[in-house]
N, C-alpha and C. Protein backbone atom coordinates (compact mmCIF):
# COMPACT_ATOMS: atom_id res chain seq x y z
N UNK A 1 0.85 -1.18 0.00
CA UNK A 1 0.00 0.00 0.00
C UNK A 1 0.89 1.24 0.00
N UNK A 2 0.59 2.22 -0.99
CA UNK A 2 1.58 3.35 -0.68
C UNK A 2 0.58 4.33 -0.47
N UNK A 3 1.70 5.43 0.25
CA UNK A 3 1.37 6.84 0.52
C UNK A 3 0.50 7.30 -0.34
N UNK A 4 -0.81 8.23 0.20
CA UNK A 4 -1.22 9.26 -0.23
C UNK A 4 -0.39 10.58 -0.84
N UNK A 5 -0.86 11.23 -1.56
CA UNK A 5 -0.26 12.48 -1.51
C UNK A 5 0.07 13.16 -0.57
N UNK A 6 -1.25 13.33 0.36
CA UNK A 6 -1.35 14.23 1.64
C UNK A 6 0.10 13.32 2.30
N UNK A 7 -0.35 12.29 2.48
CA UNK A 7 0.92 11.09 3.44
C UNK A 7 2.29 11.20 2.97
N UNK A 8 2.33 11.36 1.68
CA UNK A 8 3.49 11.71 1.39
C UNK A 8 4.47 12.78 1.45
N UNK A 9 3.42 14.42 1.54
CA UNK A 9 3.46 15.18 1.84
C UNK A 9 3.97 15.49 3.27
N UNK A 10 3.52 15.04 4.07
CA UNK A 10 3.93 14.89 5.72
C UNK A 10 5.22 14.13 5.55
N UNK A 11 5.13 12.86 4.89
CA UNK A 11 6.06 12.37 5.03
C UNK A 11 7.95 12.75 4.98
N UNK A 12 7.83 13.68 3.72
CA UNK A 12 9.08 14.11 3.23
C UNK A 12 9.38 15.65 4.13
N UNK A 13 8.00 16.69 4.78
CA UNK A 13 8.26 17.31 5.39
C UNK A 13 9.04 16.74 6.82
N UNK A 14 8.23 15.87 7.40
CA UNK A 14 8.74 15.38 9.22
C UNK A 14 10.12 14.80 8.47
N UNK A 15 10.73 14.48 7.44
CA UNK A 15 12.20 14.21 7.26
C UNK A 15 12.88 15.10 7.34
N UNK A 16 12.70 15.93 6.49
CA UNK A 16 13.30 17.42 6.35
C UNK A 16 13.84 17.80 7.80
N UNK A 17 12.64 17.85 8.18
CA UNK A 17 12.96 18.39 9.68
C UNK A 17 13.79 17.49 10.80
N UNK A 18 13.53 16.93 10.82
CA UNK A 18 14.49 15.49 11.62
C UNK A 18 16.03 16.03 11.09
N UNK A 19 16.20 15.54 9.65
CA UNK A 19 17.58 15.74 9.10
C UNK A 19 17.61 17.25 9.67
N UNK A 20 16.99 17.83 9.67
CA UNK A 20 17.88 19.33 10.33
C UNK A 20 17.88 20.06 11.57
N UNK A 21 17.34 19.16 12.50
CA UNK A 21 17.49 19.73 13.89
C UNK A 21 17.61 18.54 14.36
N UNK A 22 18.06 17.35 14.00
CA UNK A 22 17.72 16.12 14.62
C UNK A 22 19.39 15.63 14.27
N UNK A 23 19.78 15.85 13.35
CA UNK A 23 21.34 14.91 12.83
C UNK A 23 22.39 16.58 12.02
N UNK A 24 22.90 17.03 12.94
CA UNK A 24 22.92 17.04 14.63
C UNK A 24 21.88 17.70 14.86
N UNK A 25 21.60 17.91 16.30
CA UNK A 25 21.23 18.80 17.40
C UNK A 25 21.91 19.49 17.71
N UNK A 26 20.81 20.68 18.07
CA UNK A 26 21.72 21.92 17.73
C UNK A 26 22.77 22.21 18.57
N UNK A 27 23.38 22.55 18.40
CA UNK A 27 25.04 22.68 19.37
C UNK A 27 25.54 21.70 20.04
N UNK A 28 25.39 20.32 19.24
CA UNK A 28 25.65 19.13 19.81
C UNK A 28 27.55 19.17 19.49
N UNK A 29 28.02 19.34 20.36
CA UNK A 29 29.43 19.45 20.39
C UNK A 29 30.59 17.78 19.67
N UNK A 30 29.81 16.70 19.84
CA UNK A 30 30.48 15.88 19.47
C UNK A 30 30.33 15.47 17.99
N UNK A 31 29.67 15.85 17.45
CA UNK A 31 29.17 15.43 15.85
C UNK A 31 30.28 16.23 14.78
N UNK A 32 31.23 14.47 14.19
CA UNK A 32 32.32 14.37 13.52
C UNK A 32 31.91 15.84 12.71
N UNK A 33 32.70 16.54 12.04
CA UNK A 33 32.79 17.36 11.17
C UNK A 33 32.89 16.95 9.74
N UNK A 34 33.39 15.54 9.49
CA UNK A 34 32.94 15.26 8.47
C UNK A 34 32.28 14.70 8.18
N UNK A 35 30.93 14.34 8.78
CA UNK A 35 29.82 14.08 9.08
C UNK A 35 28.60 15.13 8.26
N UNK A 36 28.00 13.88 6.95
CA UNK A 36 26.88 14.94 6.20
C UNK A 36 25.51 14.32 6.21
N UNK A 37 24.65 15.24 6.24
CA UNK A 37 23.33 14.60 6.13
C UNK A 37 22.50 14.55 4.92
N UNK A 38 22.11 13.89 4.55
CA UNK A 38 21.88 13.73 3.36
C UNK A 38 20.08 13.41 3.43
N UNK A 39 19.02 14.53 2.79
CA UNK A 39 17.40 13.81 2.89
C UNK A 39 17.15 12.92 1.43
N UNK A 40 16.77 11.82 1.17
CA UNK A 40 16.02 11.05 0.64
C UNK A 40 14.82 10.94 0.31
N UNK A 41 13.96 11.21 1.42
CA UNK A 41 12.64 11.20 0.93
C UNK A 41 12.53 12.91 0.33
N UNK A 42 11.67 12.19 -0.71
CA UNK A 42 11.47 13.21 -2.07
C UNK A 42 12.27 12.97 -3.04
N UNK A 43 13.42 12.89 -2.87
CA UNK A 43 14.30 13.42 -3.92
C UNK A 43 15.51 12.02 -3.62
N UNK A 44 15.47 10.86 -4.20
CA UNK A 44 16.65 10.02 -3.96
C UNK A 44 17.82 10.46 -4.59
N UNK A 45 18.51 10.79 -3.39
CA UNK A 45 20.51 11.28 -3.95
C UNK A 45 21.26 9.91 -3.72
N UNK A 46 21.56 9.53 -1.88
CA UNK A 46 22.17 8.19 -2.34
C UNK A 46 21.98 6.97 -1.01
N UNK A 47 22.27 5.94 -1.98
CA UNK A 47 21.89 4.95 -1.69
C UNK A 47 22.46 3.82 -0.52
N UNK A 48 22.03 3.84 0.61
CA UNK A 48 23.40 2.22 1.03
C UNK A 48 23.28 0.51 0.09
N UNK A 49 23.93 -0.30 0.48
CA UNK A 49 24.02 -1.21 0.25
C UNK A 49 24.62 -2.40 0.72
N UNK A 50 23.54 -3.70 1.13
CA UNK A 50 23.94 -4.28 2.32
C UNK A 50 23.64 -5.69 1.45
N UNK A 51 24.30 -6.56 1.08
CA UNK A 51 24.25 -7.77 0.85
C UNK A 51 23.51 -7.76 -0.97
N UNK A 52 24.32 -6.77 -1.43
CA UNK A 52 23.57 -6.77 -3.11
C UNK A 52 22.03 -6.01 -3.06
N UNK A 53 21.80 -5.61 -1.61
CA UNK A 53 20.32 -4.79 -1.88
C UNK A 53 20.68 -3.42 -1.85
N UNK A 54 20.09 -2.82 -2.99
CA UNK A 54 20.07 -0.43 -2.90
C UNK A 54 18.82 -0.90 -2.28
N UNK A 55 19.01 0.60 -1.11
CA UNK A 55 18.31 1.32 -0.68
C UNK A 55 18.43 2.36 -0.32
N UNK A 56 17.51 3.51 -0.63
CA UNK A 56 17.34 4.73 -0.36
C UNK A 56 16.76 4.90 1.13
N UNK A 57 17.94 5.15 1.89
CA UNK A 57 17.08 5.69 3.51
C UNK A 57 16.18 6.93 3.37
N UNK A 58 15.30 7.29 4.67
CA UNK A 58 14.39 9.04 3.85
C UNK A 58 15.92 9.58 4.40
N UNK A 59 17.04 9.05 6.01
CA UNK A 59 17.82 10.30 6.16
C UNK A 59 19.03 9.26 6.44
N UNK A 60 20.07 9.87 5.47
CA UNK A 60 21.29 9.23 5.67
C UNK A 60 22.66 10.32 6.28
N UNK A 61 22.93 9.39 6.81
CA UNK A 61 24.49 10.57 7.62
C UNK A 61 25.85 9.23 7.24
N UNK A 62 25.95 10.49 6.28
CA UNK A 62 27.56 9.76 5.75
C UNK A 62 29.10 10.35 6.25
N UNK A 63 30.04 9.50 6.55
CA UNK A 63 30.96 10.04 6.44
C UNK A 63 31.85 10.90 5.32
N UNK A 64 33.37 11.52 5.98
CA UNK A 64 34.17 11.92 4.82
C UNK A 64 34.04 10.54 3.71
N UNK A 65 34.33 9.54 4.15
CA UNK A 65 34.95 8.67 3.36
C UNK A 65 33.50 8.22 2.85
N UNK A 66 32.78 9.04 2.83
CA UNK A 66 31.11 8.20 2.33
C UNK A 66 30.26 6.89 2.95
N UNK A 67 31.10 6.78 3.85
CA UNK A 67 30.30 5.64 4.81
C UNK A 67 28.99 6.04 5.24
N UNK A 68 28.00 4.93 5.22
CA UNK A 68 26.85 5.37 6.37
C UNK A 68 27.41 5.21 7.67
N UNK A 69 26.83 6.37 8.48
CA UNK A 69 27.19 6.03 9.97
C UNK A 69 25.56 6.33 10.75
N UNK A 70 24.64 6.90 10.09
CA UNK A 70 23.27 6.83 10.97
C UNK A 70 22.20 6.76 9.92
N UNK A 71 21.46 6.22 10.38
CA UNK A 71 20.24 6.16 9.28
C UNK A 71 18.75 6.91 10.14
N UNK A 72 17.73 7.27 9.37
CA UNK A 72 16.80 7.47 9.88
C UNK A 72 15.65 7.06 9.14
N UNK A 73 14.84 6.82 9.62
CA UNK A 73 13.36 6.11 8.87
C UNK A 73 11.95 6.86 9.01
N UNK A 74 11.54 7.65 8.38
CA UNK A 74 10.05 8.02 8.72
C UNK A 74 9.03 7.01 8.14
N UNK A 75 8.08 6.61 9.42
CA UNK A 75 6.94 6.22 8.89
C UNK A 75 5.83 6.70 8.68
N UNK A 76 4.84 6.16 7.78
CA UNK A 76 3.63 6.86 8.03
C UNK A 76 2.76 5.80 8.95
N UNK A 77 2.56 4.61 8.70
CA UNK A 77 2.52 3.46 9.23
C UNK A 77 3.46 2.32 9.18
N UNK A 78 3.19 1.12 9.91
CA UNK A 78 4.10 -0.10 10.05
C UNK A 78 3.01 -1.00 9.55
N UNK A 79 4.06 -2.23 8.46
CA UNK A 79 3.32 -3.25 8.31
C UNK A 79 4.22 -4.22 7.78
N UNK A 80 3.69 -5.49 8.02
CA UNK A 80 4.98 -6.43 7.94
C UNK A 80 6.06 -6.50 6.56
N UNK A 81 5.66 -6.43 5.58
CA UNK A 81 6.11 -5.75 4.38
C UNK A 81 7.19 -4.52 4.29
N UNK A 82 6.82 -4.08 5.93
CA UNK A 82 8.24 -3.00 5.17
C UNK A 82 9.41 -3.46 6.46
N UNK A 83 9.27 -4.74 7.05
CA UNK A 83 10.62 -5.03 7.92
C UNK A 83 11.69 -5.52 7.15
N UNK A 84 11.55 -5.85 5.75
CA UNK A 84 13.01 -6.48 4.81
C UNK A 84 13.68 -4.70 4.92
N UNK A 85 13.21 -4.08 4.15
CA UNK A 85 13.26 -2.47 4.15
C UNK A 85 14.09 -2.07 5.37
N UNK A 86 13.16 -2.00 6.31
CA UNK A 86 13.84 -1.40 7.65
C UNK A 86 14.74 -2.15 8.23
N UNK A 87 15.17 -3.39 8.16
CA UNK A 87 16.35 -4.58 8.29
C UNK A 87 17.54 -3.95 7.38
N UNK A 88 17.11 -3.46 6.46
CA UNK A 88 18.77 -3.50 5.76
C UNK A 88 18.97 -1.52 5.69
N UNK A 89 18.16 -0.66 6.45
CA UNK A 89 18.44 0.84 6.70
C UNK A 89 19.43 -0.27 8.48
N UNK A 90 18.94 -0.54 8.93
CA UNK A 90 19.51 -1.11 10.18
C UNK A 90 20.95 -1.66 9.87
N UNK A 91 20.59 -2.74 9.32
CA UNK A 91 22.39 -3.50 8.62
C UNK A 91 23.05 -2.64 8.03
N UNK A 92 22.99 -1.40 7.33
CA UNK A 92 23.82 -0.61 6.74
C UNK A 92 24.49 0.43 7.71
N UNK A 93 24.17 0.54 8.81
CA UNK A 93 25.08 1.46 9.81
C UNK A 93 25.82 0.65 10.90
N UNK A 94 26.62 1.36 11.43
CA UNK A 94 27.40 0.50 12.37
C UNK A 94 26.99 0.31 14.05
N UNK A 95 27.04 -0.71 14.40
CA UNK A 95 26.75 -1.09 15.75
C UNK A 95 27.34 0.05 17.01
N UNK A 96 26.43 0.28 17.74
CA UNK A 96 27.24 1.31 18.90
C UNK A 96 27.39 0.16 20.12
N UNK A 97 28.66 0.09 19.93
CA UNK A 97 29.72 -0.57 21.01
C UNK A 97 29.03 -0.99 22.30
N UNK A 98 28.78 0.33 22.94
CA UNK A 98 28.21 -0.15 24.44
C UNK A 98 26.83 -0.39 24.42
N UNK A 99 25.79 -0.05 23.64
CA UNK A 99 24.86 -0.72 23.62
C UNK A 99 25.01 -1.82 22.88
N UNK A 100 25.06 -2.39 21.86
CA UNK A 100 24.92 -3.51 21.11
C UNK A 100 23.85 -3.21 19.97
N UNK A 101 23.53 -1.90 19.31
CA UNK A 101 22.46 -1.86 18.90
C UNK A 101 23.13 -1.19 17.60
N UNK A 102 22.28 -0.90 16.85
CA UNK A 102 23.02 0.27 15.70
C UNK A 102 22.20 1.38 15.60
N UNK A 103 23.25 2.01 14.69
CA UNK A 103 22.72 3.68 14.51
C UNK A 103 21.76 3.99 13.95
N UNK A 104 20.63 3.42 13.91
CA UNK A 104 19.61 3.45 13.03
C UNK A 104 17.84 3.91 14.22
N UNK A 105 17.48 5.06 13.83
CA UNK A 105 16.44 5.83 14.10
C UNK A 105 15.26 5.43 13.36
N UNK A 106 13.81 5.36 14.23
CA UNK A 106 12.38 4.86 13.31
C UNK A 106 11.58 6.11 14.11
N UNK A 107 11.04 6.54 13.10
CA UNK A 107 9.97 7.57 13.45
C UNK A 107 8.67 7.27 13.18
N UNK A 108 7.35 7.66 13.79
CA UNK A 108 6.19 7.26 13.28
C UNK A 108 5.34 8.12 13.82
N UNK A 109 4.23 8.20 13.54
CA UNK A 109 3.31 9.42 14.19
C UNK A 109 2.77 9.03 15.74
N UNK A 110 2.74 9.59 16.36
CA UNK A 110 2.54 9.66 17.96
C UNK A 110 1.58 8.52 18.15
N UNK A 111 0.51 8.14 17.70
CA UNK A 111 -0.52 7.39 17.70
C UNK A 111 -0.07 5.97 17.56
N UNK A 112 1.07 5.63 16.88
CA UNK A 112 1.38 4.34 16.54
C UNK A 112 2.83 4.48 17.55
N UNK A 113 2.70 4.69 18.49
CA UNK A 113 3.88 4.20 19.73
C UNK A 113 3.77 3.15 20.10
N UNK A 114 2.51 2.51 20.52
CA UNK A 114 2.97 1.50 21.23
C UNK A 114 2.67 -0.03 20.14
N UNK A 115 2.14 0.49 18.92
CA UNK A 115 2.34 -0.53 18.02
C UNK A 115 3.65 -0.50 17.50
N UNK A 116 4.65 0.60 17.11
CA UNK A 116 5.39 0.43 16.95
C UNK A 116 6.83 -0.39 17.99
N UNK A 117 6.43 0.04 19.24
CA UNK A 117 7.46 -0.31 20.13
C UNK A 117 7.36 -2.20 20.05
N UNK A 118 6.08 -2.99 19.89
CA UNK A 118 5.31 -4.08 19.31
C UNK A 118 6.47 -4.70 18.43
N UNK A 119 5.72 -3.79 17.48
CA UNK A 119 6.76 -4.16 15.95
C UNK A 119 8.14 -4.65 15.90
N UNK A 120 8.88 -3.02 16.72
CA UNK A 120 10.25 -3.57 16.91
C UNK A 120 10.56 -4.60 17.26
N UNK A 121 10.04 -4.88 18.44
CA UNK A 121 10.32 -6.01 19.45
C UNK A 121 9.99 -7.63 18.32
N UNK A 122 8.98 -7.79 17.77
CA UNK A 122 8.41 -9.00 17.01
C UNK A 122 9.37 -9.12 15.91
N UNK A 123 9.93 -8.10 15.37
CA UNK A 123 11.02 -7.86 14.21
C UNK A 123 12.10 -7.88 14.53
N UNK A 124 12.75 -7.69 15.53
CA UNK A 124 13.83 -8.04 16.25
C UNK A 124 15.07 -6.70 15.26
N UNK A 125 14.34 -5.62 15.28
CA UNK A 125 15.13 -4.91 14.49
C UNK A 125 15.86 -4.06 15.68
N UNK A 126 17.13 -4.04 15.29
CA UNK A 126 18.50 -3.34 16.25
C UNK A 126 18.31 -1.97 15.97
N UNK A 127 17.81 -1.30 16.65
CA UNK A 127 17.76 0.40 16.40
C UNK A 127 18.19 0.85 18.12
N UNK A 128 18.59 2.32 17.53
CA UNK A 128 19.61 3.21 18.86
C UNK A 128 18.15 4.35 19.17
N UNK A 129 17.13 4.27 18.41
CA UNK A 129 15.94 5.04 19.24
C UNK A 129 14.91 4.84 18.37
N UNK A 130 13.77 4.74 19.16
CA UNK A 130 12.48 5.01 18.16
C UNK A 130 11.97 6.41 18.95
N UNK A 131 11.05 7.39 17.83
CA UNK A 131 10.60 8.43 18.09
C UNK A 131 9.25 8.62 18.14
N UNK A 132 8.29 9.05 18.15
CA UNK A 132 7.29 9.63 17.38
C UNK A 132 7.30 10.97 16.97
N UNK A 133 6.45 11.26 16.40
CA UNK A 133 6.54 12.61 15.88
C UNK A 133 4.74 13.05 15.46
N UNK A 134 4.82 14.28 15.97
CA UNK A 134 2.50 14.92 15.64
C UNK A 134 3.55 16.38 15.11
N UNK A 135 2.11 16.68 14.26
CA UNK A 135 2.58 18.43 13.99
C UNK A 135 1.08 18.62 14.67
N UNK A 136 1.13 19.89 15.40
CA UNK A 136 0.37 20.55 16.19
C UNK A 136 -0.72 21.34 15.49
N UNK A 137 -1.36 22.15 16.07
CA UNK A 137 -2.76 23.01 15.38
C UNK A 137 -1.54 24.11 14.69
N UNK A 138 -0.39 24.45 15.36
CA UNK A 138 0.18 25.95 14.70
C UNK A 138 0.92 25.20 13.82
N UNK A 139 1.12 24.13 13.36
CA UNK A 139 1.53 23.88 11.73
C UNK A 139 3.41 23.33 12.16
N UNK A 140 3.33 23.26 13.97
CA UNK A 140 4.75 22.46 14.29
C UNK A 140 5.24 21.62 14.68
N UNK A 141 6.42 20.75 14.54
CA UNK A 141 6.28 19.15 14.73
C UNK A 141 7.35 19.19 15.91
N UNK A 142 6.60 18.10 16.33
CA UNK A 142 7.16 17.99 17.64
C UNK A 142 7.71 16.57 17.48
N UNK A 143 9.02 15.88 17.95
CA UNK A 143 9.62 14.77 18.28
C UNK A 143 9.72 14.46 19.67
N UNK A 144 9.05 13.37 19.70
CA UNK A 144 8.88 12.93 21.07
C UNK A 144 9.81 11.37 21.34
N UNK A 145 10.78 11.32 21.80
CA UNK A 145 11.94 9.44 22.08
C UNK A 145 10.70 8.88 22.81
N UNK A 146 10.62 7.49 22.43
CA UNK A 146 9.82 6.65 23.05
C UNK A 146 11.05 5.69 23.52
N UNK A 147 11.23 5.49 23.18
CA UNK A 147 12.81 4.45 23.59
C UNK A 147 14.04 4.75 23.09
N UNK A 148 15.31 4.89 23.79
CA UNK A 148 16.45 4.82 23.41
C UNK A 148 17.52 3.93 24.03
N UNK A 149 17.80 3.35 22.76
CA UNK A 149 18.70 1.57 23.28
C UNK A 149 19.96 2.31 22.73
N UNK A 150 20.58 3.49 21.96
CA UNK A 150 22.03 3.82 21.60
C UNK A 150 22.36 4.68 22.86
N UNK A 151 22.94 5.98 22.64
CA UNK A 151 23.30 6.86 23.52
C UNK A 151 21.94 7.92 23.96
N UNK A 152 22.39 7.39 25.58
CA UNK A 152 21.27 8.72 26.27
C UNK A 152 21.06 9.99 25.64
N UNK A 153 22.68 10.66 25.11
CA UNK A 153 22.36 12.06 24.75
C UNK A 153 21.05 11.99 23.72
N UNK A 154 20.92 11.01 22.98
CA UNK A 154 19.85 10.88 21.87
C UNK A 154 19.27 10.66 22.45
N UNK A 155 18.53 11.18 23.50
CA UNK A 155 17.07 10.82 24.38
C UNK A 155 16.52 12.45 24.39
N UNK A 156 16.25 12.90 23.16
CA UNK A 156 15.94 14.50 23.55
C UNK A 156 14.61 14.97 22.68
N UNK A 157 13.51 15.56 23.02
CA UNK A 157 12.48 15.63 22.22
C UNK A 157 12.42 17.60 22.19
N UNK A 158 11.84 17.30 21.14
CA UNK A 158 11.87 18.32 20.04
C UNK A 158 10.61 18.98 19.60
């Protein structure tokens, strides 16, 4: 089933915004310098690749050397159909050490928290936070961490 217009519409906006107050945060002092963010949804620039599969993440953070090092995922909904998808945005970034998890972010609209937190768990997908995210009556989106299994500092809502 794909996106609506309207759905799609939300969709590529709540990326936008993620990729730019979200990877980094603002005056986040530790974020490599050669560290770029790159949005996807809307407009595919580039791709990872994990076992012979392209995929276009909606938000990729590459290194100098072009590596993925974080991924991000907006949903509009979850359905079993898109865990091959969200398995290999996951396999394409690297594991954070002291958690055991990888750099990989899932967003979804506020309403689907606790199906999503569900999901993860039944999918056994390795992510460093899930979010939600509502835009408000004044037209602004708010990010809310529902869980964070990478680094605490990434426990910050928006």
């Amino acid at each position: 089933m794909s996106m609506s217009d309207t759905q799609k519409k939300i969709h590529d906006r709540v990326a936008r915004y993620i990729a730019e107050t979200r990877f980094p945060f603002e005056g986040q002092p530790d974020w490599p310098e050669d560290y770029r963010t790159i949005v996807n949804a809307g407009n595919q620039q580039v791709a990872t690749r994990v076992k012979g599969y392209v995929h276009y993440p909606d938000i990729l953070i590459i290194n100098g050397e072009n590596l993925p090092r974080e991924i991000g995922e907006v949903e509009m909904d979850l359905r079993p159909e898109y865990v091959p998808r969200l398995t290999l945005s996951s396999m394409a970034v690297p594991m954070i050490e002291e958690s055991g998890v990888r750099h990989f972010f899932l967003y979804v609209p506020v309403e689907l928290a606790e199906k999503a937190t569900g999901f993860v768990e039944s999918y056994r997908l390795s992510l460093a936070g899930l979010r939600t995210f509502e835009i408000d009556e004044n037209d602004t989106i708010h990010i809310k961490p529902v869980e964070t299994k990478g680094h605490a500092k990434d426990h910050v809502e928006s």
